[in-house]
PDB file of N, CA and C in Angstrom:
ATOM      1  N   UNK A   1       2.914  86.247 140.207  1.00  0.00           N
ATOM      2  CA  UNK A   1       3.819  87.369 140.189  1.00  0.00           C
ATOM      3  C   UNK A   1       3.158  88.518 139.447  1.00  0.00           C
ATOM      4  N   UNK A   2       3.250  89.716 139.785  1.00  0.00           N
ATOM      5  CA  UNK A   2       2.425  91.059 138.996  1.00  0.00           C
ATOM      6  C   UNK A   2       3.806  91.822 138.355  1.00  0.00           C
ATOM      7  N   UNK A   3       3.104  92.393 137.242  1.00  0.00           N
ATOM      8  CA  UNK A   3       4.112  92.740 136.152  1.00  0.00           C
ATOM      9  C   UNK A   3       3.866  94.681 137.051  1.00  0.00           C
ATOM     10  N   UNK A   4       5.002  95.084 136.118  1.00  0.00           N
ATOM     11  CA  UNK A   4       5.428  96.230 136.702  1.00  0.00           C
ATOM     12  C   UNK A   4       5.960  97.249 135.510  1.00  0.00           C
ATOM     13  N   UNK A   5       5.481  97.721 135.023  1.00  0.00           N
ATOM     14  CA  UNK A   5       5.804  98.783 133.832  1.00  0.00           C
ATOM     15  C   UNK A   5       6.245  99.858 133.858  1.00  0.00           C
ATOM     16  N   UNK A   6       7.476 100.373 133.561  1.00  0.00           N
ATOM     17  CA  UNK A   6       8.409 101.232 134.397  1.00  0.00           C
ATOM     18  C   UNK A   6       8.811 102.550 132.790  1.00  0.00           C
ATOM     19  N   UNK A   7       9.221 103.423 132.809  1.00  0.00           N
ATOM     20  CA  UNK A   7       9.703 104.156 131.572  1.00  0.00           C
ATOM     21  C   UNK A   7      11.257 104.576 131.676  1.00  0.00           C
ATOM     22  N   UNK A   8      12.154 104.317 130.903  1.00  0.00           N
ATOM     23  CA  UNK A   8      13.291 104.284 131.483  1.00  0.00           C
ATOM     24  C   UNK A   8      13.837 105.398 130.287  1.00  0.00           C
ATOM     25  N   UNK A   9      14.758 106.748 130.711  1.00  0.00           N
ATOM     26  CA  UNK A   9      15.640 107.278 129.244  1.00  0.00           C
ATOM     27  C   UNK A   9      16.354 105.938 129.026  1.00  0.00           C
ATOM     28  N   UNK A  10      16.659 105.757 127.088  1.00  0.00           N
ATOM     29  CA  UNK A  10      17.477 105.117 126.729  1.00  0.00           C
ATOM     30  C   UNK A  10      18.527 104.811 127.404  1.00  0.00           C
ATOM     31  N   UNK A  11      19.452 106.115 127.655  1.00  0.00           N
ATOM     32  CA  UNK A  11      20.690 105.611 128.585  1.00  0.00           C
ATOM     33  C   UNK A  11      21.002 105.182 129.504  1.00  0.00           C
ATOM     34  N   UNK A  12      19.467 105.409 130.615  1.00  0.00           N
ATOM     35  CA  UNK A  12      19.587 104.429 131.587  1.00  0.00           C
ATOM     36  C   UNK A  12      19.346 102.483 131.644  1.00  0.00           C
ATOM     37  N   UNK A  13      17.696 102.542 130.148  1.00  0.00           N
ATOM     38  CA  UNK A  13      17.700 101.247 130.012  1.00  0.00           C
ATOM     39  C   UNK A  13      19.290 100.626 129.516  1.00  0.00           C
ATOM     40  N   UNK A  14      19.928 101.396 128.584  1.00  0.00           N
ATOM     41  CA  UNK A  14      21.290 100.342 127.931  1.00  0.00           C
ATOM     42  C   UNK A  14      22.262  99.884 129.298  1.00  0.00           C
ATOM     43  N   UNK A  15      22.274 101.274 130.329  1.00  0.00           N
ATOM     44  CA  UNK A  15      22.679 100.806 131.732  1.00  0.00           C
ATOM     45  C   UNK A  15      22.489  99.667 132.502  1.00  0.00           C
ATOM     46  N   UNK A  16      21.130  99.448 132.679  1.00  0.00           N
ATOM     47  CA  UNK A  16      20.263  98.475 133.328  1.00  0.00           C
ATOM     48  C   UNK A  16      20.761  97.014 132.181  1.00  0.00           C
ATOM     49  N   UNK A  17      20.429  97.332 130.972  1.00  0.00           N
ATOM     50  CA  UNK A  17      20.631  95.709 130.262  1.00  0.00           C
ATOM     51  C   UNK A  17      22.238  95.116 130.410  1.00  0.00           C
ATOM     52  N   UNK A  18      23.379  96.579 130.445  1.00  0.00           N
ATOM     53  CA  UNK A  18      24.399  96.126 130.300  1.00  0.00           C
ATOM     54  C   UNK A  18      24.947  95.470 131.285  1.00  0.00           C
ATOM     55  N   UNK A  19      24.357  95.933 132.936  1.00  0.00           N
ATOM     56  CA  UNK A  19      24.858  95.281 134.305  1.00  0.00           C
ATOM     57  C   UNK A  19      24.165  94.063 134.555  1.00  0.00           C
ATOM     58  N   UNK A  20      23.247  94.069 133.610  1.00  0.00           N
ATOM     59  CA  UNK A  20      22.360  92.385 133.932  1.00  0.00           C
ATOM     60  C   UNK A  20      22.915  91.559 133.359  1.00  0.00           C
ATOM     61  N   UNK A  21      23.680  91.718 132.361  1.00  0.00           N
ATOM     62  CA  UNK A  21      24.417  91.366 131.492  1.00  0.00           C
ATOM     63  C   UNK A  21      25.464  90.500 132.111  1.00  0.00           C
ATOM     64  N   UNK A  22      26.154  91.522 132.585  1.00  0.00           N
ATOM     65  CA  UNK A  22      27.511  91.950 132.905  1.00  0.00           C
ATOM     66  C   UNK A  22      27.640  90.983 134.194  1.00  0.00           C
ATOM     67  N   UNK A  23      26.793  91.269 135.166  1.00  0.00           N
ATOM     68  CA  UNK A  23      26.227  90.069 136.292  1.00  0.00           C
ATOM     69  C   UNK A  23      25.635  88.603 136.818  1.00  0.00           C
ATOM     70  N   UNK A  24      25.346  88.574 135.102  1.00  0.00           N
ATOM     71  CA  UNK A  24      24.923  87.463 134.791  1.00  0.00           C
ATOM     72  C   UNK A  24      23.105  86.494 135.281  1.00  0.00           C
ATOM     73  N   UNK A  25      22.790  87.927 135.189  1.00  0.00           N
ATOM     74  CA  UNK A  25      21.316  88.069 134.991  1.00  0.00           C
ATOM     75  C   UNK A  25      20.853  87.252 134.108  1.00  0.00           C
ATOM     76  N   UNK A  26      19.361  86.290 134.044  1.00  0.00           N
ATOM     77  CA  UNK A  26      18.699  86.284 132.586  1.00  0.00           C
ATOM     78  C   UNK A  26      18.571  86.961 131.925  1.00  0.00           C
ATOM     79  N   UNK A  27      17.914  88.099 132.844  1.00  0.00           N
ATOM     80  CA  UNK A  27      17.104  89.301 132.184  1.00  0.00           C
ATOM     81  C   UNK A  27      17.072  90.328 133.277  1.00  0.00           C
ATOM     82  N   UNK A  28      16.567  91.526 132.440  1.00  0.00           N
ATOM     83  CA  UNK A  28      17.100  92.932 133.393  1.00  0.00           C
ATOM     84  C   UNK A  28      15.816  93.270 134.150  1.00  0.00           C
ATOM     85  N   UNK A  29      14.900  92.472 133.805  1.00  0.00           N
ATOM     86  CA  UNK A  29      13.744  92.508 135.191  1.00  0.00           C
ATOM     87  C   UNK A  29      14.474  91.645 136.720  1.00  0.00           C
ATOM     88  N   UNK A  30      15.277  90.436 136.070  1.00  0.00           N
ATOM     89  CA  UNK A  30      16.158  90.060 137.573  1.00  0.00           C
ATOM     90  C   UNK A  30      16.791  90.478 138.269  1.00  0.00           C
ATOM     91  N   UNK A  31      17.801  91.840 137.612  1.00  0.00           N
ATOM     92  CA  UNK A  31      18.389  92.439 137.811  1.00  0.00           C
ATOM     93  C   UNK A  31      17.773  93.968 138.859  1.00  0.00           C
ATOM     94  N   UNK A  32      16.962  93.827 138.099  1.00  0.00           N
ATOM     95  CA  UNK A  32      15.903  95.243 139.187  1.00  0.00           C
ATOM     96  C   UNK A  32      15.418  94.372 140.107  1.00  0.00           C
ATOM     97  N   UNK A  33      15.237  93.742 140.121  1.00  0.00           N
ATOM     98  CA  UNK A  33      14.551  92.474 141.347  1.00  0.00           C
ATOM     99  C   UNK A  33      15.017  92.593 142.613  1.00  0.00           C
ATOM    100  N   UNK A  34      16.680  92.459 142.207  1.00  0.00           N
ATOM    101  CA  UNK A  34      17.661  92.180 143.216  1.00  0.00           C
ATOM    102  C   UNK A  34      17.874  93.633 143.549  1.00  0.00           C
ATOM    103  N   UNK A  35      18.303  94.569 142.514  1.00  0.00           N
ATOM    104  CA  UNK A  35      18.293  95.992 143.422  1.00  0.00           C
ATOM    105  C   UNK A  35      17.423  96.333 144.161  1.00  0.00           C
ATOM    106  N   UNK A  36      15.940  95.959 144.223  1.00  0.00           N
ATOM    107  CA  UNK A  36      15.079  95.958 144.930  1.00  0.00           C
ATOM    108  C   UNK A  36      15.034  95.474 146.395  1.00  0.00           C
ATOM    109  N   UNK A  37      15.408  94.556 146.468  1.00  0.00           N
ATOM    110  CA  UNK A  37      15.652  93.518 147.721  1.00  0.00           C
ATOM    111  C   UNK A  37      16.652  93.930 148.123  1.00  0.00           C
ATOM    112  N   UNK A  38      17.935  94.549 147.564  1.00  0.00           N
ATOM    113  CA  UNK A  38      19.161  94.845 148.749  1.00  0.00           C
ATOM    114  C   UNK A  38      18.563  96.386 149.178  1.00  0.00           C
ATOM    115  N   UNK A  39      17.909  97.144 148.618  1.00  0.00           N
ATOM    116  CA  UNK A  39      17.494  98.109 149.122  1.00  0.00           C
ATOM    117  C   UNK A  39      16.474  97.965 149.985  1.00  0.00           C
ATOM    118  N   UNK A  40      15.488  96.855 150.041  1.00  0.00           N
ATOM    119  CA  UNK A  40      14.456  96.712 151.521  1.00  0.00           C
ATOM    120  C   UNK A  40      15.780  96.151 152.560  1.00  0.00           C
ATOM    121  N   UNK A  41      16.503  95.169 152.266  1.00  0.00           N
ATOM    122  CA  UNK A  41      17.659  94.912 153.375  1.00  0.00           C
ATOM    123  C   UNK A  41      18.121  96.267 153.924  1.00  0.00           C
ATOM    124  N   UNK A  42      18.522  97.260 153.131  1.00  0.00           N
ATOM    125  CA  UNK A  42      19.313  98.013 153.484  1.00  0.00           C
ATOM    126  C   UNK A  42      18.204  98.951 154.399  1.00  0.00           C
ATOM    127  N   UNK A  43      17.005  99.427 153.833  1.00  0.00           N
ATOM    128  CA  UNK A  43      16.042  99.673 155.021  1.00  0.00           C
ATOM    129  C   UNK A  43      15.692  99.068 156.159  1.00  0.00           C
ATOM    130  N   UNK A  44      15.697  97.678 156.332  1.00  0.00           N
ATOM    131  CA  UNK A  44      15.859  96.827 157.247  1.00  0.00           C
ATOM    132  C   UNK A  44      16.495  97.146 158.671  1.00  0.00           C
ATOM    133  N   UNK A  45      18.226  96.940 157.525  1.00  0.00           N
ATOM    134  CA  UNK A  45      19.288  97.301 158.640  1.00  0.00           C
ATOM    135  C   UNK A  45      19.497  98.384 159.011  1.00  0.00           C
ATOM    136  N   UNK A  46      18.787  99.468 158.520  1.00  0.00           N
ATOM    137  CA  UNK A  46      18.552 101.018 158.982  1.00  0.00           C
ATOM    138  C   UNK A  46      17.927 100.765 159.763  1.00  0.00           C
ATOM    139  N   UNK A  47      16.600 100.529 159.994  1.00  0.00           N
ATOM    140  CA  UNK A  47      15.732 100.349 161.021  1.00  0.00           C
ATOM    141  C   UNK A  47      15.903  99.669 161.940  1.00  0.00           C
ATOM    142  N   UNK A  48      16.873  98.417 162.111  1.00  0.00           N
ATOM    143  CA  UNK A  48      17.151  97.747 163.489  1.00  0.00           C
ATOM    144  C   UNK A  48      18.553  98.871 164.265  1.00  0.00           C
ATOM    145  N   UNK A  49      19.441  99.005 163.017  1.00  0.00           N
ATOM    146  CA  UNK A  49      20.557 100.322 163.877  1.00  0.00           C
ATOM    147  C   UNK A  49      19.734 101.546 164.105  1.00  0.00           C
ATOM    148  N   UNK A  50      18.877 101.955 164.231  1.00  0.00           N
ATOM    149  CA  UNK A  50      18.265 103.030 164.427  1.00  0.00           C
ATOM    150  C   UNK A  50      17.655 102.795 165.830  1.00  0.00           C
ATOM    151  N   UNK A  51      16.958 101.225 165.519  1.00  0.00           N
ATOM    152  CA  UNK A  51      16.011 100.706 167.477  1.00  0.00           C
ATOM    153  C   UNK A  51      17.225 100.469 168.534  1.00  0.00           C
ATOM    154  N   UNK A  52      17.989  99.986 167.690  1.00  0.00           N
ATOM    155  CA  UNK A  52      19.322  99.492 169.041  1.00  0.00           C
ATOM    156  C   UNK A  52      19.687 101.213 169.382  1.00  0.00           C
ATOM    157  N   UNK A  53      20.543 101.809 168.064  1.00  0.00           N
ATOM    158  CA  UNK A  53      20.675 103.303 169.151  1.00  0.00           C
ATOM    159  C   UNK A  53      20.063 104.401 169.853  1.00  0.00           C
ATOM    160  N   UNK A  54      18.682 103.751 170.169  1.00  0.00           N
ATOM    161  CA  UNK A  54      17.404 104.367 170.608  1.00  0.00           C
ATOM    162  C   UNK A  54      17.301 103.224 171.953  1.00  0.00           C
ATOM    163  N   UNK A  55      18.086 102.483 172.013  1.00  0.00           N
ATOM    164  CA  UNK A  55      17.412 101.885 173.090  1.00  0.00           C
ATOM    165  C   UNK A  55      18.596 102.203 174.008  1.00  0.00           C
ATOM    166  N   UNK A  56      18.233 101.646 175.446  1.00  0.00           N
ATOM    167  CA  UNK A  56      18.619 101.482 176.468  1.00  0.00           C
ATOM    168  C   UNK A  56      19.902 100.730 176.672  1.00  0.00           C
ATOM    169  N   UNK A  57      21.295 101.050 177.012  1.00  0.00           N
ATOM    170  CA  UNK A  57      22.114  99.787 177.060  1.00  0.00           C
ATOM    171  C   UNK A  57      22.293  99.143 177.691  1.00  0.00           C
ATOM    172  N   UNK A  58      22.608  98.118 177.535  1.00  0.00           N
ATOM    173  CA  UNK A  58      22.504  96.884 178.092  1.00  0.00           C
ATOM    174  C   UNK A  58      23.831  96.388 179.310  1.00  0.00           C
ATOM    175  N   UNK A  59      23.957  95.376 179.474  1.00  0.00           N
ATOM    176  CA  UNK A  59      24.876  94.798 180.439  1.00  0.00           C
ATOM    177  C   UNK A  59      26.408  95.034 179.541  1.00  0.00           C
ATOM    178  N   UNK A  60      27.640  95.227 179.949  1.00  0.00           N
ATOM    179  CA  UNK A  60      28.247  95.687 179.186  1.00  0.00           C
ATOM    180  C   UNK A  60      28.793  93.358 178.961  1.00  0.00           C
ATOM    181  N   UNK A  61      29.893  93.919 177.750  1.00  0.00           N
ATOM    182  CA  UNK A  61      30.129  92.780 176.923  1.00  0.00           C
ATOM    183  C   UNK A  61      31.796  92.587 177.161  1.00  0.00           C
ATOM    184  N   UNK A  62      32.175  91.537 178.128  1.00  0.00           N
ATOM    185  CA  UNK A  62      33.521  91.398 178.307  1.00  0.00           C
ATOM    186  C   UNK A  62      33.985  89.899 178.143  1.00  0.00           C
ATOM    187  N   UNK A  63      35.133  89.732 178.567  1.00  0.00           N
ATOM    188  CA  UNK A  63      35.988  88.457 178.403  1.00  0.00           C
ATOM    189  C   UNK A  63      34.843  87.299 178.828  1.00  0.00           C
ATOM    190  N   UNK A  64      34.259  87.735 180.427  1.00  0.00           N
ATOM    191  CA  UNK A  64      33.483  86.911 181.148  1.00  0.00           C
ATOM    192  C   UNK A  64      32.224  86.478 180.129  1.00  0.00           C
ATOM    193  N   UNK A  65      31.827  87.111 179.316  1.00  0.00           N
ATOM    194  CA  UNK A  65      30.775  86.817 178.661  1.00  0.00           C
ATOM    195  C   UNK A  65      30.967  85.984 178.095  1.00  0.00           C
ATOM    196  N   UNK A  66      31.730  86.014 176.823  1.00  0.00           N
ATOM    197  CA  UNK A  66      32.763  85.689 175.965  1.00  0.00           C
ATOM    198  C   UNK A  66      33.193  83.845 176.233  1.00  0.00           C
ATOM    199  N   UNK A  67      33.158  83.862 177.164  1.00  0.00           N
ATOM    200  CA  UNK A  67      33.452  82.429 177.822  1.00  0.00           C
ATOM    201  C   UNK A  67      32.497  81.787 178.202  1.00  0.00           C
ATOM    202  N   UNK A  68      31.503  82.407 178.771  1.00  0.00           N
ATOM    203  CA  UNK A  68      30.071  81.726 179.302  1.00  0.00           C
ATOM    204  C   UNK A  68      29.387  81.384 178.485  1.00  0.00           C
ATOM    205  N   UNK A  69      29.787  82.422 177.007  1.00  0.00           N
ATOM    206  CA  UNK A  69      29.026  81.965 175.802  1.00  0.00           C
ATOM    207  C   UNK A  69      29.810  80.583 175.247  1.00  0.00           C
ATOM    208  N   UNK A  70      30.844  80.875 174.941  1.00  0.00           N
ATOM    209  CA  UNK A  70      31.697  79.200 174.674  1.00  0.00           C
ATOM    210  C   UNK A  70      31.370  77.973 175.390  1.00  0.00           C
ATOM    211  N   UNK A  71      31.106  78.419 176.604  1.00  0.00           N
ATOM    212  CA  UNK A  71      30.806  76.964 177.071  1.00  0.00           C
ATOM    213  C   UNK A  71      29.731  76.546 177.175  1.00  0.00           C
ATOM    214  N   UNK A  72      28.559  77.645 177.261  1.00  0.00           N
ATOM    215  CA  UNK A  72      27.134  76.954 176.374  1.00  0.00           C
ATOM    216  C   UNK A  72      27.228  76.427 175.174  1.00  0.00           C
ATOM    217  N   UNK A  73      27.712  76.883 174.474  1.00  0.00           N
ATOM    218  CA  UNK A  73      27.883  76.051 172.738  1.00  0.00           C
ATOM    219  C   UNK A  73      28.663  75.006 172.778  1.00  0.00           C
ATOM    220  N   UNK A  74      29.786  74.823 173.843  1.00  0.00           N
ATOM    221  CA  UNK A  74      30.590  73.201 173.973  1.00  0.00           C
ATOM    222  C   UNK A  74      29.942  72.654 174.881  1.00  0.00           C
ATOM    223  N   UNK A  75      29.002  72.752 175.644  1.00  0.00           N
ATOM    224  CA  UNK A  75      27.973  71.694 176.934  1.00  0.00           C
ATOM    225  C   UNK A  75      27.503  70.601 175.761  1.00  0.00           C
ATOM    226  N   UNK A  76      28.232  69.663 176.320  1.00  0.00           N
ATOM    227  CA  UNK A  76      26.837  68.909 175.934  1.00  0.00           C
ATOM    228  C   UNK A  76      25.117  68.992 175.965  1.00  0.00           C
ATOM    229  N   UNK A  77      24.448  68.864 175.129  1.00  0.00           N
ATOM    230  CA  UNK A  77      22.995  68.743 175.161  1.00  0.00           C
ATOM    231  C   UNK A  77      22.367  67.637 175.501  1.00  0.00           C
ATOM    232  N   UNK A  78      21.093  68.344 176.645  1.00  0.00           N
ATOM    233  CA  UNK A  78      20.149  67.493 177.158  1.00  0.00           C
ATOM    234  C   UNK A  78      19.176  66.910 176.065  1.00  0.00           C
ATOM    235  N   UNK A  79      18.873  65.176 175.954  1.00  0.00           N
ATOM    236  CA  UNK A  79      18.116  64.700 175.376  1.00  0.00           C
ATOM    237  C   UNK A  79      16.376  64.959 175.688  1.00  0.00           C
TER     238      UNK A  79
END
């Protein structure tokens, strides 16, 4: 793991220790960890809603589907 050395104003570090805290963090490097990671998710899911409303649409999505999909998931499976 590589360390990461950051400069924080006071009032933001007491911020940062108090929600790690508060969240039940070890420590407020876990706590930035995780803000880290929901923010690549959240780029993530920007970037796939961004390809879908850039793309082409598709077959539209009705009752008929809806059912064809149910009964693939209740078929029995081939050994």
């Amino acid at each position: 793991m590589s360390t990461l050395n950051i400069c924080l104003p006071e009032a933001l570090k007491r911020f940062v220790d108090d929600q790690a805290r508060q969240r039940g963090y070890s420590t407020s490097s876990e706590y930035l960890c995780e803000l880290i990671r929901k923010d690549q998710d959240r780029q993530q899911l920007r970037g796939l809603l961004l390809a879908g409303a850039e793309s082409t649409p598709g077959a539209p999505v009705d009752a008929q589907y809806f059912q064809s999909l149910r009964a693939s998931l209740t078929a029995p499976r081939q050994p």
